[in-house]
N, C-alpha and C. Protein backbone atom coordinates (compact mmCIF):
# COMPACT_ATOMS: atom_id res chain seq x y z
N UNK A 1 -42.01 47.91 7.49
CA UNK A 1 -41.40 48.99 6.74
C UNK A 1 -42.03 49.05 5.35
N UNK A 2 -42.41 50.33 5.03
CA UNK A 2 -43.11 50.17 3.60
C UNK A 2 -42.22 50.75 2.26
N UNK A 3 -42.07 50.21 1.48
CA UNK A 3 -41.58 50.72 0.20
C UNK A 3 -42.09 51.77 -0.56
N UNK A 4 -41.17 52.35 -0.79
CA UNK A 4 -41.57 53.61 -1.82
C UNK A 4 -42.48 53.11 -3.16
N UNK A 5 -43.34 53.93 -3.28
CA UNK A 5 -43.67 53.73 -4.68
C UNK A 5 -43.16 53.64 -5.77
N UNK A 6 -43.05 52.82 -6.70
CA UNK A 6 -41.91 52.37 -7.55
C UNK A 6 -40.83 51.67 -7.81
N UNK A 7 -40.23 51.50 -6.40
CA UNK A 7 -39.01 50.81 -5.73
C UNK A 7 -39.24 49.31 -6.38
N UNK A 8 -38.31 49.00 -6.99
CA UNK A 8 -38.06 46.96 -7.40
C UNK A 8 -37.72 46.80 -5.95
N UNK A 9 -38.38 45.35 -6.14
CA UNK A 9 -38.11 44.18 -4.78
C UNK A 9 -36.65 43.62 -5.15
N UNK A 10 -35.77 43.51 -4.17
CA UNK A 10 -34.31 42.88 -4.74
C UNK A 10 -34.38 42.02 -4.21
N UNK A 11 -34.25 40.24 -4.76
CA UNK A 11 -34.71 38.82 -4.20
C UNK A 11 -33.11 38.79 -3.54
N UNK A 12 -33.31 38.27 -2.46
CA UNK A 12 -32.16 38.01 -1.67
C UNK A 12 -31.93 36.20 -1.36
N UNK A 13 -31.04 35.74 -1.12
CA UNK A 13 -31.47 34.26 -0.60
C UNK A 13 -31.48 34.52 0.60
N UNK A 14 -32.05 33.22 1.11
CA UNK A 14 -32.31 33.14 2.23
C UNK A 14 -31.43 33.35 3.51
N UNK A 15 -30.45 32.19 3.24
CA UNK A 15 -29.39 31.73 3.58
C UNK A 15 -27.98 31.62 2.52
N UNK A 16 -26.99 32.75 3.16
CA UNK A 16 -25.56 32.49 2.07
C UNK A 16 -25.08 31.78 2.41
N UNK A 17 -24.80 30.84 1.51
CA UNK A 17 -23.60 29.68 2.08
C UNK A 17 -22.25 30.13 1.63
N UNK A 18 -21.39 29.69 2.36
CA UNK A 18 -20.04 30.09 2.27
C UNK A 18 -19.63 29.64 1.39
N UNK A 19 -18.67 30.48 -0.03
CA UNK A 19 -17.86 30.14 -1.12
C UNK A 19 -16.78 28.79 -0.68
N UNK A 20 -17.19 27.65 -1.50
CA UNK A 20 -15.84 26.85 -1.18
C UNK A 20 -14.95 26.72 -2.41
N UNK A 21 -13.72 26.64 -1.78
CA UNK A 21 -12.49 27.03 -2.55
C UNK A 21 -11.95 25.58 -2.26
N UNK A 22 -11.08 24.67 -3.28
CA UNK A 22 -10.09 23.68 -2.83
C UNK A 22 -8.81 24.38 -3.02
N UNK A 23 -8.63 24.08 -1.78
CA UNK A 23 -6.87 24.11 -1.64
C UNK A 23 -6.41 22.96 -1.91
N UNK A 24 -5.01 23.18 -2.65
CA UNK A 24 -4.46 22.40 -3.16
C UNK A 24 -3.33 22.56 -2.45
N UNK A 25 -2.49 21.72 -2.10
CA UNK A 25 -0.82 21.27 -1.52
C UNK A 25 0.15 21.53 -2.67
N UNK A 26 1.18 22.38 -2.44
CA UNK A 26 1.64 22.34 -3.57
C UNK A 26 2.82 20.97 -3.47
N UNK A 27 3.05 20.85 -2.14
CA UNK A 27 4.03 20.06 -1.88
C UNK A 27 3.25 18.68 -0.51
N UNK A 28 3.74 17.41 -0.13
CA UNK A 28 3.51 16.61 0.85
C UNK A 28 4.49 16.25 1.36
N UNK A 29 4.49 16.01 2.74
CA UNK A 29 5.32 15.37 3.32
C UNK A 29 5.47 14.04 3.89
N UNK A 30 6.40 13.26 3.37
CA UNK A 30 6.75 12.10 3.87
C UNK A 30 7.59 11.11 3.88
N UNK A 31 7.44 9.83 4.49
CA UNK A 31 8.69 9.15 4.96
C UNK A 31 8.81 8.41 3.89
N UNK A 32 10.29 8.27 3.21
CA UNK A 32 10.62 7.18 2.43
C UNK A 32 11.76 6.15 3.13
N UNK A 33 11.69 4.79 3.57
CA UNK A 33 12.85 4.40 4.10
C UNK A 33 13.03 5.27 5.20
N UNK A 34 12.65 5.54 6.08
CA UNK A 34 12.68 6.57 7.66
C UNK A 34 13.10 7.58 7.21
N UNK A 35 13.11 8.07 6.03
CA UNK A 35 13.95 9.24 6.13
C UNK A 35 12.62 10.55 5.57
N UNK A 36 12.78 11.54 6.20
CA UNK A 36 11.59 12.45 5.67
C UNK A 36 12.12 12.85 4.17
N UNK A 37 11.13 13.15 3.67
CA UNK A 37 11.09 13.97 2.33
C UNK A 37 10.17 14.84 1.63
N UNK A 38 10.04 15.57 0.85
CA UNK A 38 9.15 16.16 0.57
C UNK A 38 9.13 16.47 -1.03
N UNK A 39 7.23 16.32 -1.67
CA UNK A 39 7.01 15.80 -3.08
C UNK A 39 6.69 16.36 -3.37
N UNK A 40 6.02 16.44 -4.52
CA UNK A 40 5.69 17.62 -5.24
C UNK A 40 3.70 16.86 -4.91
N UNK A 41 3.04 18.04 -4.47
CA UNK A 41 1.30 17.22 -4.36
C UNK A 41 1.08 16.66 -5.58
N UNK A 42 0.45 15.58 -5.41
CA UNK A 42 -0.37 14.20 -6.37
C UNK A 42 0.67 13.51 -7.16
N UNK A 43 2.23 13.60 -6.64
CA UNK A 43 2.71 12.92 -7.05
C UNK A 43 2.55 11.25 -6.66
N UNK A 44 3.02 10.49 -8.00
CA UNK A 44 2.76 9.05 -7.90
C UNK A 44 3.67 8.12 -7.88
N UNK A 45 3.22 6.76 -7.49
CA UNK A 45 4.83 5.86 -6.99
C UNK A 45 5.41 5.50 -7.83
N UNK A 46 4.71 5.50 -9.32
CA UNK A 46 6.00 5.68 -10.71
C UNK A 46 6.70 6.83 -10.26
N UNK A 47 6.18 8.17 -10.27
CA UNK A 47 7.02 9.12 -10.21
C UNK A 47 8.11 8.95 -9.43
N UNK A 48 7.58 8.70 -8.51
CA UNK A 48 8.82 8.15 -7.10
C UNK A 48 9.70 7.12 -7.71
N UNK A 49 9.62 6.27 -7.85
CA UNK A 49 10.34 5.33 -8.48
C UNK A 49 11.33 6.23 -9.40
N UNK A 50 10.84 6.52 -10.62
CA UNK A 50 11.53 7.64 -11.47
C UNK A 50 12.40 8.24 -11.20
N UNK A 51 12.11 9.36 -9.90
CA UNK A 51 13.15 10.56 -9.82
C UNK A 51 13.96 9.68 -8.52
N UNK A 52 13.81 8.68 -8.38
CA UNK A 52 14.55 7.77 -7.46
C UNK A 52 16.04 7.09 -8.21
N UNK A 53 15.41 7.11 -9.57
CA UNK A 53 16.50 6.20 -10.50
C UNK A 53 16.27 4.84 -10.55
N UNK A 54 15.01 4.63 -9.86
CA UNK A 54 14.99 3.14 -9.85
C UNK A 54 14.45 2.50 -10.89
N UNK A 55 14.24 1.20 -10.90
CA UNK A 55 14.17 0.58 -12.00
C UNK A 55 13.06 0.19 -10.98
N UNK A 56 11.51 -0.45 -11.54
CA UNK A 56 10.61 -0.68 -11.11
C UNK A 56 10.62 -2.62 -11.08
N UNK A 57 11.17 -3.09 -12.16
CA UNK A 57 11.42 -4.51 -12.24
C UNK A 57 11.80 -5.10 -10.88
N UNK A 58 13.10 -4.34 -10.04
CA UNK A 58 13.35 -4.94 -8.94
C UNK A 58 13.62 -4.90 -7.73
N UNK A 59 12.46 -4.02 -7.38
CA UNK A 59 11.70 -3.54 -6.33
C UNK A 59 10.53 -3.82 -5.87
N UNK A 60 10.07 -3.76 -4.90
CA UNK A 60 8.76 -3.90 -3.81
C UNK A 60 8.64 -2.77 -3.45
N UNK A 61 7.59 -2.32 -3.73
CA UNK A 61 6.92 -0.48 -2.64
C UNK A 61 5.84 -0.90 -1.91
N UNK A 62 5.91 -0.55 -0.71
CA UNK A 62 5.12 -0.63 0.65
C UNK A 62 4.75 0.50 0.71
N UNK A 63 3.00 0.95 0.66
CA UNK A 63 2.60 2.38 0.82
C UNK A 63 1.97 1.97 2.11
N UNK A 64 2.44 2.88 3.25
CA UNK A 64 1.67 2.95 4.64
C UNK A 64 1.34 0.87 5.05
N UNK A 65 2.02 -0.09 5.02
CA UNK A 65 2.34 -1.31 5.38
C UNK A 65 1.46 -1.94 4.22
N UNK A 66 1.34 -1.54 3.00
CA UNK A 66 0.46 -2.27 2.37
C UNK A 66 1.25 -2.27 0.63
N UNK A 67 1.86 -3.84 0.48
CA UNK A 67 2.57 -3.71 -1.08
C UNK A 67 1.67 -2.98 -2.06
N UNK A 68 2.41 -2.27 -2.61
CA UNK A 68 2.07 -1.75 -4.29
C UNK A 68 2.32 -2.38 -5.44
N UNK A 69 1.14 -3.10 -5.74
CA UNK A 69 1.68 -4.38 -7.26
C UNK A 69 1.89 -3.46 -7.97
N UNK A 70 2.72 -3.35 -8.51
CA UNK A 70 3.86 -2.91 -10.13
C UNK A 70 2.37 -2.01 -10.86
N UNK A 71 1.49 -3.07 -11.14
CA UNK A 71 0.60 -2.49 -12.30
C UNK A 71 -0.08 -1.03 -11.59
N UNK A 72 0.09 -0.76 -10.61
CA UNK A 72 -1.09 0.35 -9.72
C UNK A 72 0.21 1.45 -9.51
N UNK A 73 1.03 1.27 -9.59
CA UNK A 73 1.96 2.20 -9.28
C UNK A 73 1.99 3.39 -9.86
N UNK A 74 1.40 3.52 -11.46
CA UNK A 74 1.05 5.28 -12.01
C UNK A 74 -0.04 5.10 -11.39
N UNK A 75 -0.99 4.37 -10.75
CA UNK A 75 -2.59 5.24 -10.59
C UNK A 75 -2.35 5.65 -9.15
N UNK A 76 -1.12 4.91 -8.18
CA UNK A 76 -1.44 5.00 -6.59
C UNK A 76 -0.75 6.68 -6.35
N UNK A 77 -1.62 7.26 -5.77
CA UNK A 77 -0.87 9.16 -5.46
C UNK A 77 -0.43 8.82 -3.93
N UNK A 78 0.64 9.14 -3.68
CA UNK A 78 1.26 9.79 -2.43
C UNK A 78 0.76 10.89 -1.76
N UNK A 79 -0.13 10.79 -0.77
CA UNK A 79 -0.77 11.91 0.56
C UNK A 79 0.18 12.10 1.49
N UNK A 80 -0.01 13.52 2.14
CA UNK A 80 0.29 14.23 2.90
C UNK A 80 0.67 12.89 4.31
N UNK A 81 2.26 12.78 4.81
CA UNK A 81 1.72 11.91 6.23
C UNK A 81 2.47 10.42 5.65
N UNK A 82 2.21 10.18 3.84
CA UNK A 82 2.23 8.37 4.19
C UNK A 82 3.73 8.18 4.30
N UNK A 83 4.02 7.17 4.71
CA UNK A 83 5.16 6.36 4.70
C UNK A 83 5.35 5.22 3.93
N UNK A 84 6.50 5.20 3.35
CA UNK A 84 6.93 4.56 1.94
C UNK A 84 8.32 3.67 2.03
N UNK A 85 8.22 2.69 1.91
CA UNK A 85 9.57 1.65 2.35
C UNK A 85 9.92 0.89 0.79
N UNK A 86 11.11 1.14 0.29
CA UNK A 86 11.16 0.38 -1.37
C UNK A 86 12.40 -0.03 -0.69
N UNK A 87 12.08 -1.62 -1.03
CA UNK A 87 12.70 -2.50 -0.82
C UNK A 87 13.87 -3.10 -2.38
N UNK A 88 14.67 -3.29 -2.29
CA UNK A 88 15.74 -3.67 -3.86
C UNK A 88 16.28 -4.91 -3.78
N UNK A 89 15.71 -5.60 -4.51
CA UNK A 89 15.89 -6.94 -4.51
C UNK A 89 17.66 -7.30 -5.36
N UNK A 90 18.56 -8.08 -4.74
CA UNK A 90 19.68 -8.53 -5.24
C UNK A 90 19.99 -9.54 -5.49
N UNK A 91 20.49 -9.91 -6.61
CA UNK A 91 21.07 -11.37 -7.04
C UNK A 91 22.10 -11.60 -6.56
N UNK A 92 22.26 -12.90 -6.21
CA UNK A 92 23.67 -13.40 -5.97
C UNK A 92 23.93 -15.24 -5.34
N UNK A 93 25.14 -14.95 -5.70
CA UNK A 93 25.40 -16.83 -5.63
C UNK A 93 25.85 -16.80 -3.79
């Protein structure tokens, strides 16, 4: 096919790759103590702890069968799926 005289060349790519977009969760779902619940996305096991009322001193958190030492608890985020067991430790004679 021949071009008109004058006509600009319009550079095309080759190949379009498809726009990627992240979706974000606004919410996750999952088990605390067997019971379902649902979080707000990238929430964390301080947070949990927090809107739990708990006190972090005297407790154990199990994310998906694996303890959460105290110090990791603002960095560890809650995904879509995990299961979460907080255990409350009691004194007594």
């Amino acid at each position: 096919m021949r071009k008109p005289e004058g006509a600009q060349e319009v550079k095309r790519p080759a190949v379009v790759s498809p726009r990627r977009t992240r979706y974000r969760r606004a919410s996750v779902n999952v088990i605390v103590n067997d019971e379902p619940r649902t979080l707000a996305a990238e929430t964390t096991v301080a947070e949990l702890v927090a809107a739990l009322g708990l006190g972090p001193r005297r407790i154990a958190v199990e994310l998906n069968r694996a303890v959460v030492p105290r110090a990791d608890y603002a960095a560890t985020r809650i995904n879509e799926g995990d299961q979460i067991e907080i255990i409350h430790f009691v004194g007594g004679g």
